[in-house]
N, C-alpha and C. Protein backbone atom coordinates (compact mmCIF):
# COMPACT_ATOMS: atom_id res chain seq x y z
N UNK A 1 10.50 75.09 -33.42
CA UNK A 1 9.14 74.58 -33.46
C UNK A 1 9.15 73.23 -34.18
N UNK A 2 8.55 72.28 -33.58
CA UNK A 2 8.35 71.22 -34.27
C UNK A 2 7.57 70.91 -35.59
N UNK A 3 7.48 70.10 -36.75
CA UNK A 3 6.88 70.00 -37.37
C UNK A 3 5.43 70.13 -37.61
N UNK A 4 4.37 70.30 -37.81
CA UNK A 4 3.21 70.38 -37.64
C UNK A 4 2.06 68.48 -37.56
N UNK A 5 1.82 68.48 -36.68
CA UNK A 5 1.66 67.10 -36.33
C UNK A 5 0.43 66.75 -37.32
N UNK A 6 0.47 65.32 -37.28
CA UNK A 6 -0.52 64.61 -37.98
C UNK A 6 -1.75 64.47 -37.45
N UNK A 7 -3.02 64.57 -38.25
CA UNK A 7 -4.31 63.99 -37.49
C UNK A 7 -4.19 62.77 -36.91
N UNK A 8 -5.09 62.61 -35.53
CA UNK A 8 -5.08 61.34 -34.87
C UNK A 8 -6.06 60.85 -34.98
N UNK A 9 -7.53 61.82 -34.82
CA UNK A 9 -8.52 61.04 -34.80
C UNK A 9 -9.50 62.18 -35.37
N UNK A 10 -10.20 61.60 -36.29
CA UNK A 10 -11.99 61.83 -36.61
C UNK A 10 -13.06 61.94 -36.05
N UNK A 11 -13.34 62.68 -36.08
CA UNK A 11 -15.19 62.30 -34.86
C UNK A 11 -16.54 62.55 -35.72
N UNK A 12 -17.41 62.21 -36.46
CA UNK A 12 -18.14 62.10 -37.01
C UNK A 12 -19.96 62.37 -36.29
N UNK A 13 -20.51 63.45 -36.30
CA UNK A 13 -21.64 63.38 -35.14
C UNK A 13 -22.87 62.57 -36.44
N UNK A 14 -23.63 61.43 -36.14
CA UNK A 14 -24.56 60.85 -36.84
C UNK A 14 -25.94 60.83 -36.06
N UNK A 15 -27.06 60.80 -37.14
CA UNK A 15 -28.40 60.64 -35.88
C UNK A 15 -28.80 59.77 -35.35
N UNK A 16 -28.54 58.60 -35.85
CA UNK A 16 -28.43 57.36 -35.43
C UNK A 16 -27.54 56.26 -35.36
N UNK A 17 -27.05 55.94 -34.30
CA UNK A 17 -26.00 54.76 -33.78
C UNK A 17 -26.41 53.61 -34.35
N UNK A 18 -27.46 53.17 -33.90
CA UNK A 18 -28.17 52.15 -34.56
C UNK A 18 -27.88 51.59 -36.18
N UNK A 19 -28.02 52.72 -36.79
CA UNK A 19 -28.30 52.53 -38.48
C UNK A 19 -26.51 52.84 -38.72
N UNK A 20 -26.11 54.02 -38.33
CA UNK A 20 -24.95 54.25 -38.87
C UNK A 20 -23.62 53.44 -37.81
N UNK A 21 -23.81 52.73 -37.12
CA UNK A 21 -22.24 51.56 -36.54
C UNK A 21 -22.42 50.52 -37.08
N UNK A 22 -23.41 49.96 -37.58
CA UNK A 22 -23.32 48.85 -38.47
C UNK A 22 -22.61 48.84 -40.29
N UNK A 23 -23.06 50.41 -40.56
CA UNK A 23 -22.68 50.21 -41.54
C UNK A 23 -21.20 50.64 -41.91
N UNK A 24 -21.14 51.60 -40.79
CA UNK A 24 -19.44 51.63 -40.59
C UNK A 24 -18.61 50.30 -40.24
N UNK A 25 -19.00 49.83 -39.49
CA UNK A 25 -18.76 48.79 -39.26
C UNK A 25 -18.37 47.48 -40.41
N UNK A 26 -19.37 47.64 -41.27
CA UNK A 26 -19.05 46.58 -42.88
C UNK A 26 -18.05 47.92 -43.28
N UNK A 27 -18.10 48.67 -43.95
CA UNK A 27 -16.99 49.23 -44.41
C UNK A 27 -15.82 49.46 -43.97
N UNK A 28 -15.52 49.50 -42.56
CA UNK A 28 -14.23 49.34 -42.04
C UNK A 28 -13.57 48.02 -41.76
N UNK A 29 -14.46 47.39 -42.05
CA UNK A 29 -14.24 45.67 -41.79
C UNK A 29 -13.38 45.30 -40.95
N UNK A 30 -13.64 45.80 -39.32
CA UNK A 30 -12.71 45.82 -38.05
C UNK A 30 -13.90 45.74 -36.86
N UNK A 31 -14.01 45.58 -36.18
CA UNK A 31 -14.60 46.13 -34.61
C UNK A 31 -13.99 47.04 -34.18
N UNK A 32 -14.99 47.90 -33.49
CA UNK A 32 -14.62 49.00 -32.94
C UNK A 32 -13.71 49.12 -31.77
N UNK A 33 -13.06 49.93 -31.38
CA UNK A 33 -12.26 49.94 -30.01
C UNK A 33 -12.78 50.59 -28.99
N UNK A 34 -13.21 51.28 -29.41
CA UNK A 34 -14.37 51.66 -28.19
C UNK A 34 -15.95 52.10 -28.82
N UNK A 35 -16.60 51.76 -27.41
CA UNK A 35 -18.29 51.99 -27.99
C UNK A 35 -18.74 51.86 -26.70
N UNK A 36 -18.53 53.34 -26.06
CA UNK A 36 -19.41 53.81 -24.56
C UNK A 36 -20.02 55.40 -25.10
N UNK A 37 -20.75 55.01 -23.66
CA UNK A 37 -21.54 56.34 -23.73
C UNK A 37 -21.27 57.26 -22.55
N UNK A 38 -20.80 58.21 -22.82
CA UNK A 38 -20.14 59.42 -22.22
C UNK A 38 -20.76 60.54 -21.37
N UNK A 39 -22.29 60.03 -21.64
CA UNK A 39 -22.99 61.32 -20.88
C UNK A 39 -23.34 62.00 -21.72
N UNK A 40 -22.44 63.38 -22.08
CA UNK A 40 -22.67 63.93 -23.45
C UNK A 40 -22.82 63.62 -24.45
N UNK A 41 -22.57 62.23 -24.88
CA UNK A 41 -22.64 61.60 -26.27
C UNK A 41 -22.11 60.45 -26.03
N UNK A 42 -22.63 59.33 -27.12
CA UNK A 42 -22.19 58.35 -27.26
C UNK A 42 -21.51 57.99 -28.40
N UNK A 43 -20.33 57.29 -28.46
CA UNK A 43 -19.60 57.05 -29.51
C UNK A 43 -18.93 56.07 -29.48
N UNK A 44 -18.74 55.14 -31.06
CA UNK A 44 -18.07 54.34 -31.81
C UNK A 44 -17.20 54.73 -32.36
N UNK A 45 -15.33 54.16 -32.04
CA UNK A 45 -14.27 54.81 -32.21
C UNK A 45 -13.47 53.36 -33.13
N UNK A 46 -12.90 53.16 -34.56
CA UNK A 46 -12.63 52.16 -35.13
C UNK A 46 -10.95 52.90 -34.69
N UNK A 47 -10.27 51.62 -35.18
CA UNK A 47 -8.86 52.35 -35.10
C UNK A 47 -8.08 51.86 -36.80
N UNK A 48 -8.01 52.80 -37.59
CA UNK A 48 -7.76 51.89 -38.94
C UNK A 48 -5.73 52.43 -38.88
N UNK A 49 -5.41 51.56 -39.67
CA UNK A 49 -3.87 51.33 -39.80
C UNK A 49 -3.57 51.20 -38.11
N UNK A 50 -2.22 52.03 -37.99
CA UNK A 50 -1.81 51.85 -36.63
C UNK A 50 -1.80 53.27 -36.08
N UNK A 51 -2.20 54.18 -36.31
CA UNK A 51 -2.50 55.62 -35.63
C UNK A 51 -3.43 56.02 -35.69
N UNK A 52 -4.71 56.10 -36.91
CA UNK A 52 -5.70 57.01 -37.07
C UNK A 52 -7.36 56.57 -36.26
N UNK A 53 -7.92 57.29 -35.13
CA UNK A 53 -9.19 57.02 -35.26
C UNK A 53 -10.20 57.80 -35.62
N UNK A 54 -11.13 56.92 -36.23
CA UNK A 54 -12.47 57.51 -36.94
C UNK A 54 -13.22 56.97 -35.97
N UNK A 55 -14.15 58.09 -35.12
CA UNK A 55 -15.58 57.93 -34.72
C UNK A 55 -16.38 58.68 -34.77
N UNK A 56 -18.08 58.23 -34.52
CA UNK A 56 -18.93 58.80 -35.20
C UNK A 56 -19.79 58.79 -33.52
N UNK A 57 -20.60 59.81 -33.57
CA UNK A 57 -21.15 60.09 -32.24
C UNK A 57 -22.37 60.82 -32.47
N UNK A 58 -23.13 60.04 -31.25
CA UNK A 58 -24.91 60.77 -31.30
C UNK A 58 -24.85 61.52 -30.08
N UNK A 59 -25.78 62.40 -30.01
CA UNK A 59 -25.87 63.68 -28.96
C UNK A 59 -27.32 63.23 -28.92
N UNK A 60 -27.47 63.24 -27.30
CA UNK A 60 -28.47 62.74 -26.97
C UNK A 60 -29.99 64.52 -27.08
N UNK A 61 -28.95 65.50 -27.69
CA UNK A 61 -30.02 67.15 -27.94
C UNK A 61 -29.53 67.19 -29.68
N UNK A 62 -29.65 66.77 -30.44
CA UNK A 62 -29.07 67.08 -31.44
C UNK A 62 -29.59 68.30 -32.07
N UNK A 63 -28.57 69.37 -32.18
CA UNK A 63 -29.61 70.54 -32.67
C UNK A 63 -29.54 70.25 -34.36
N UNK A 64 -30.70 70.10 -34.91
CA UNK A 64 -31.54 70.10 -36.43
C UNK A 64 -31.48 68.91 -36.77
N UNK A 65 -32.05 68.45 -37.47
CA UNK A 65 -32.24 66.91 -38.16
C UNK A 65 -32.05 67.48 -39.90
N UNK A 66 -31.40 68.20 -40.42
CA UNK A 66 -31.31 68.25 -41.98
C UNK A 66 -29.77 67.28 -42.12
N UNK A 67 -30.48 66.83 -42.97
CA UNK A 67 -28.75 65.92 -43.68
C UNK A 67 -27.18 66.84 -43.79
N UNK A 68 -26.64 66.43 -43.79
CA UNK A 68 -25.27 66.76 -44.10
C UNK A 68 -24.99 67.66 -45.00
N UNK A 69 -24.41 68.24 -45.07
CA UNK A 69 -24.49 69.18 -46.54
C UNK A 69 -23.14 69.95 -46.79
N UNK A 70 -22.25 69.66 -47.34
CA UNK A 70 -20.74 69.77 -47.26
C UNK A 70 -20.92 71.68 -47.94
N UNK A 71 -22.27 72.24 -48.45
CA UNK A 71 -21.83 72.93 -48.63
C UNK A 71 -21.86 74.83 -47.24
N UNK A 72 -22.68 73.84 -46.25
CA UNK A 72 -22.65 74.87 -44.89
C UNK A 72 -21.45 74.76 -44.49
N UNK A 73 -21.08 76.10 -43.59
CA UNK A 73 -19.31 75.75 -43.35
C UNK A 73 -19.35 74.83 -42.30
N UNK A 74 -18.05 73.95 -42.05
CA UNK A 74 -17.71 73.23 -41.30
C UNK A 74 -16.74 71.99 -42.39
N UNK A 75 -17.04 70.97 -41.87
CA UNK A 75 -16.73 69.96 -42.68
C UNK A 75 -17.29 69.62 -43.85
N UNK A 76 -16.28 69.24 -45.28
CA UNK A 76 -16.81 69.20 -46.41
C UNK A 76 -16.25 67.45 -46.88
N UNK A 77 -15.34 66.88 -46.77
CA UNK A 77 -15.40 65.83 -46.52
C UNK A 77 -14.45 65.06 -46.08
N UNK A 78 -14.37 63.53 -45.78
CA UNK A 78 -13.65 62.99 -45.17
C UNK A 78 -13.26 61.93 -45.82
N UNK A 79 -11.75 61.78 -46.80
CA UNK A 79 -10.67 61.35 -47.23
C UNK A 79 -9.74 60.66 -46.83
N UNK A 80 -9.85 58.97 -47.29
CA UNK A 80 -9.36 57.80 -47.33
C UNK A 80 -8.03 57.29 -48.15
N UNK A 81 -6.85 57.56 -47.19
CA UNK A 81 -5.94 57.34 -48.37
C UNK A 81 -5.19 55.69 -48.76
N UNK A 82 -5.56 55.75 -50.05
CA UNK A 82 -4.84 54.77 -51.43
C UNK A 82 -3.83 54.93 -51.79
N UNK A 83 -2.82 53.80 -51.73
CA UNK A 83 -1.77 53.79 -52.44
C UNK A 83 -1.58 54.07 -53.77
N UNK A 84 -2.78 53.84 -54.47
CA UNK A 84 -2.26 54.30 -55.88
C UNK A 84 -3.80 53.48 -56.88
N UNK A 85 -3.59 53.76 -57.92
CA UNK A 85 -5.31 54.23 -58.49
C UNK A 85 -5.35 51.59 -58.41
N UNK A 86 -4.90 51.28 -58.25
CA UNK A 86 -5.48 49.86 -58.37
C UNK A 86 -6.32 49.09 -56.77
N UNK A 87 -5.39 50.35 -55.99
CA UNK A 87 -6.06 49.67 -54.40
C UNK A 87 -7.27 50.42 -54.33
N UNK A 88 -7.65 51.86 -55.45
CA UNK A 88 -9.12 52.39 -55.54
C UNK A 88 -9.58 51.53 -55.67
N UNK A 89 -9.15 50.87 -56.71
CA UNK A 89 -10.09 50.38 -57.68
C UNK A 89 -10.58 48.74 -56.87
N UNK A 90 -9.98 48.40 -56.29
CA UNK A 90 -10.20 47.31 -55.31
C UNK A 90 -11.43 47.72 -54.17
N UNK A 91 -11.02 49.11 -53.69
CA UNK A 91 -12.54 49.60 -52.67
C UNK A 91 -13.47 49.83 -53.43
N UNK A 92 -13.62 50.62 -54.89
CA UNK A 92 -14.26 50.58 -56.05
C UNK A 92 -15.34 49.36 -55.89
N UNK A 93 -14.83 48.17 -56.27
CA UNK A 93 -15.45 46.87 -55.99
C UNK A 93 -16.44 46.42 -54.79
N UNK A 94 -15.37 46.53 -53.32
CA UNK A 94 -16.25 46.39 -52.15
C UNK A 94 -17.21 47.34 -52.19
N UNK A 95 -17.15 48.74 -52.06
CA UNK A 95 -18.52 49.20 -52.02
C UNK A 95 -19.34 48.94 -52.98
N UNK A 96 -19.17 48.95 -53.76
CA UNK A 96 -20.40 48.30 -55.01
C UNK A 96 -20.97 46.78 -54.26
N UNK A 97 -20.00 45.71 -53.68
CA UNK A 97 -20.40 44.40 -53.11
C UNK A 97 -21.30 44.91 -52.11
N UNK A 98 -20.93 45.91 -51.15
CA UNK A 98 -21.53 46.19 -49.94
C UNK A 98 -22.74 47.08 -50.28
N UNK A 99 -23.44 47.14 -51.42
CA UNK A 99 -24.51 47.85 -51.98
C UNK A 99 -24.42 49.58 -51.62
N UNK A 100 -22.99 50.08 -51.79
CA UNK A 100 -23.17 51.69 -51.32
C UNK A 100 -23.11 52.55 -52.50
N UNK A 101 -24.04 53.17 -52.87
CA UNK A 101 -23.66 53.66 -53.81
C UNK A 101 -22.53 54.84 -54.12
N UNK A 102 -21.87 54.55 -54.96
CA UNK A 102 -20.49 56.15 -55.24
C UNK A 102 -20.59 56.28 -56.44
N UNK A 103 -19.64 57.45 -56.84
CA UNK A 103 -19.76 58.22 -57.88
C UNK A 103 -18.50 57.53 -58.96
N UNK A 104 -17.71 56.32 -58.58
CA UNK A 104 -17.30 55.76 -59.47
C UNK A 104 -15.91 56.81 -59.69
N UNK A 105 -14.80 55.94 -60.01
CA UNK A 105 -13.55 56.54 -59.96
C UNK A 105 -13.44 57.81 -60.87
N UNK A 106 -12.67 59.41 -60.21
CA UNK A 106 -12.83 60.15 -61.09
C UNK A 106 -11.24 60.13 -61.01
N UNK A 107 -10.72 60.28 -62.07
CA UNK A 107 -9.68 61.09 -62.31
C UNK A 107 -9.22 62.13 -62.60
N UNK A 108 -8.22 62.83 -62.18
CA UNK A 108 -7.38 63.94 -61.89
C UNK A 108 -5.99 64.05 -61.98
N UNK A 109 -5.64 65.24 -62.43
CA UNK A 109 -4.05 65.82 -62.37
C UNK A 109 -3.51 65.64 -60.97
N UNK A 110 -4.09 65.69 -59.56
CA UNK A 110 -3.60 65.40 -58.55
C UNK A 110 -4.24 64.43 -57.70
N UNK A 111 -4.32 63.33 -58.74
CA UNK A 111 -4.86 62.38 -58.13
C UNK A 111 -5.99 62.06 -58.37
N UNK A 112 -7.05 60.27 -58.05
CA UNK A 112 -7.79 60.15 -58.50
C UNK A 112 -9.18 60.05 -57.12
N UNK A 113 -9.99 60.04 -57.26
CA UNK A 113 -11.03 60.04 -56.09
C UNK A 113 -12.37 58.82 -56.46
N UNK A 114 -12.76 57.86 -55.44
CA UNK A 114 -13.96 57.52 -55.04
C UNK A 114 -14.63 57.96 -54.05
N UNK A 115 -15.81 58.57 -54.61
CA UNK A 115 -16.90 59.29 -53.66
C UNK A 115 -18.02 58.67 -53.06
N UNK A 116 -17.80 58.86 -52.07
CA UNK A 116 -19.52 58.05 -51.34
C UNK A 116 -20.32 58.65 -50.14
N UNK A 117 -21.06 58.36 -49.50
CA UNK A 117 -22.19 59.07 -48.46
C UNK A 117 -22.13 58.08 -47.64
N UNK A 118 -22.09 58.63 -46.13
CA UNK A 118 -22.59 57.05 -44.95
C UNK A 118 -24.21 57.72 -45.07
N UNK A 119 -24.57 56.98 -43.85
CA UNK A 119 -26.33 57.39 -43.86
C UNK A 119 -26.81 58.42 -43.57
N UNK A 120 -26.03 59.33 -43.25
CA UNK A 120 -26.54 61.03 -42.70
C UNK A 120 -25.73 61.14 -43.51
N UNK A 121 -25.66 60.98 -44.60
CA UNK A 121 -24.71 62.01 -46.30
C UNK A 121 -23.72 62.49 -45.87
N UNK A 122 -23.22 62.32 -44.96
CA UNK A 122 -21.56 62.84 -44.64
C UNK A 122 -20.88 62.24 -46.08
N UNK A 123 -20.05 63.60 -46.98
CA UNK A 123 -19.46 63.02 -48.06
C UNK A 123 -18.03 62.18 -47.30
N UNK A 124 -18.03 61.05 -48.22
CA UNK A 124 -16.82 60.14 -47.74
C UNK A 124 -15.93 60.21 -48.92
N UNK A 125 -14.57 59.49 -49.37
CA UNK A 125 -13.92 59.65 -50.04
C UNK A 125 -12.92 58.33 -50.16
N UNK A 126 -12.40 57.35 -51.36
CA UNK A 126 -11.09 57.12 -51.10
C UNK A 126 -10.50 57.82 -52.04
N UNK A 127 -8.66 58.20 -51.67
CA UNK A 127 -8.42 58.85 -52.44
C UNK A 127 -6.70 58.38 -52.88
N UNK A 128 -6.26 58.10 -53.76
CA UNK A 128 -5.33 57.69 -54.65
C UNK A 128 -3.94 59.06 -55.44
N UNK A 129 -2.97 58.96 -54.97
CA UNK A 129 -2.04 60.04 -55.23
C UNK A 129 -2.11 59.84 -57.17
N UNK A 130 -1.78 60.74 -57.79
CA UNK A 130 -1.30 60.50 -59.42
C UNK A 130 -0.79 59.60 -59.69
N UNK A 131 -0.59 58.86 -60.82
CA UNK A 131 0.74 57.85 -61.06
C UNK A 131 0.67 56.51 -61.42
């Protein structure tokens, strides 16, 4: 059996395209690679490093309009990895420039974390190994 493979891609469902590809958009500080609409949904797909994509997608039936809430099951959050606690501390900065608010670097025995929300409170994360 082969190793157990790596994530490729993210899919993020948001209520609005409108409000939330722009602001993904400043925080990923890239253009998107794709941005069609599928019938079933439409979606904005970024491609960050050289393997991973993150996209975020509206459903034209969305069942409920309550915010995000990491603590119903499903997804609890979605984790940005840092080389090490100074390149936090560098995104630390941009989101504060880019007016988002986070919870400011925490540290940890396995590592350190910046926490943040896109516009439907999906918890976001960068995250920094020990050391």
């Amino acid at each position: 059996m082969p190793d157990f493979p790596g994530v490729t891609h993210v899919a993020l469902t948001v209520t609005d395209l409108g409000r939330s590809r722009p602001w993904y958009q400043e925080l990923f500080g890239v253009p998107p690679v794709i941005d069609e609409d599928t019938g079933p949904f439409h979606h904005v797909v970024w491609l960050l490093g050289s393997q991973t994509l993150v996209g975020i997608h509206q459903f034209p039936d969305p069942h409920g309009s309550e915010p995000f809430d990491e603590r119903r099951p499903g997804l609890d959050h979605l984790a940005f990895a840092c080389a090490n606690r100074a390149e936090l501390e560098q995104w630390e900065s941009k989101l504060n420039a880019l007016g988002i608010e986070n919870g400011g670097i925490v540290d940890a025995p396995y590592g350190s974390g910046l926490s943040f929300r896109d516009p439907d409170n999906i918890a976001l994360e960068f995250f920094a190994p020990p050391g």
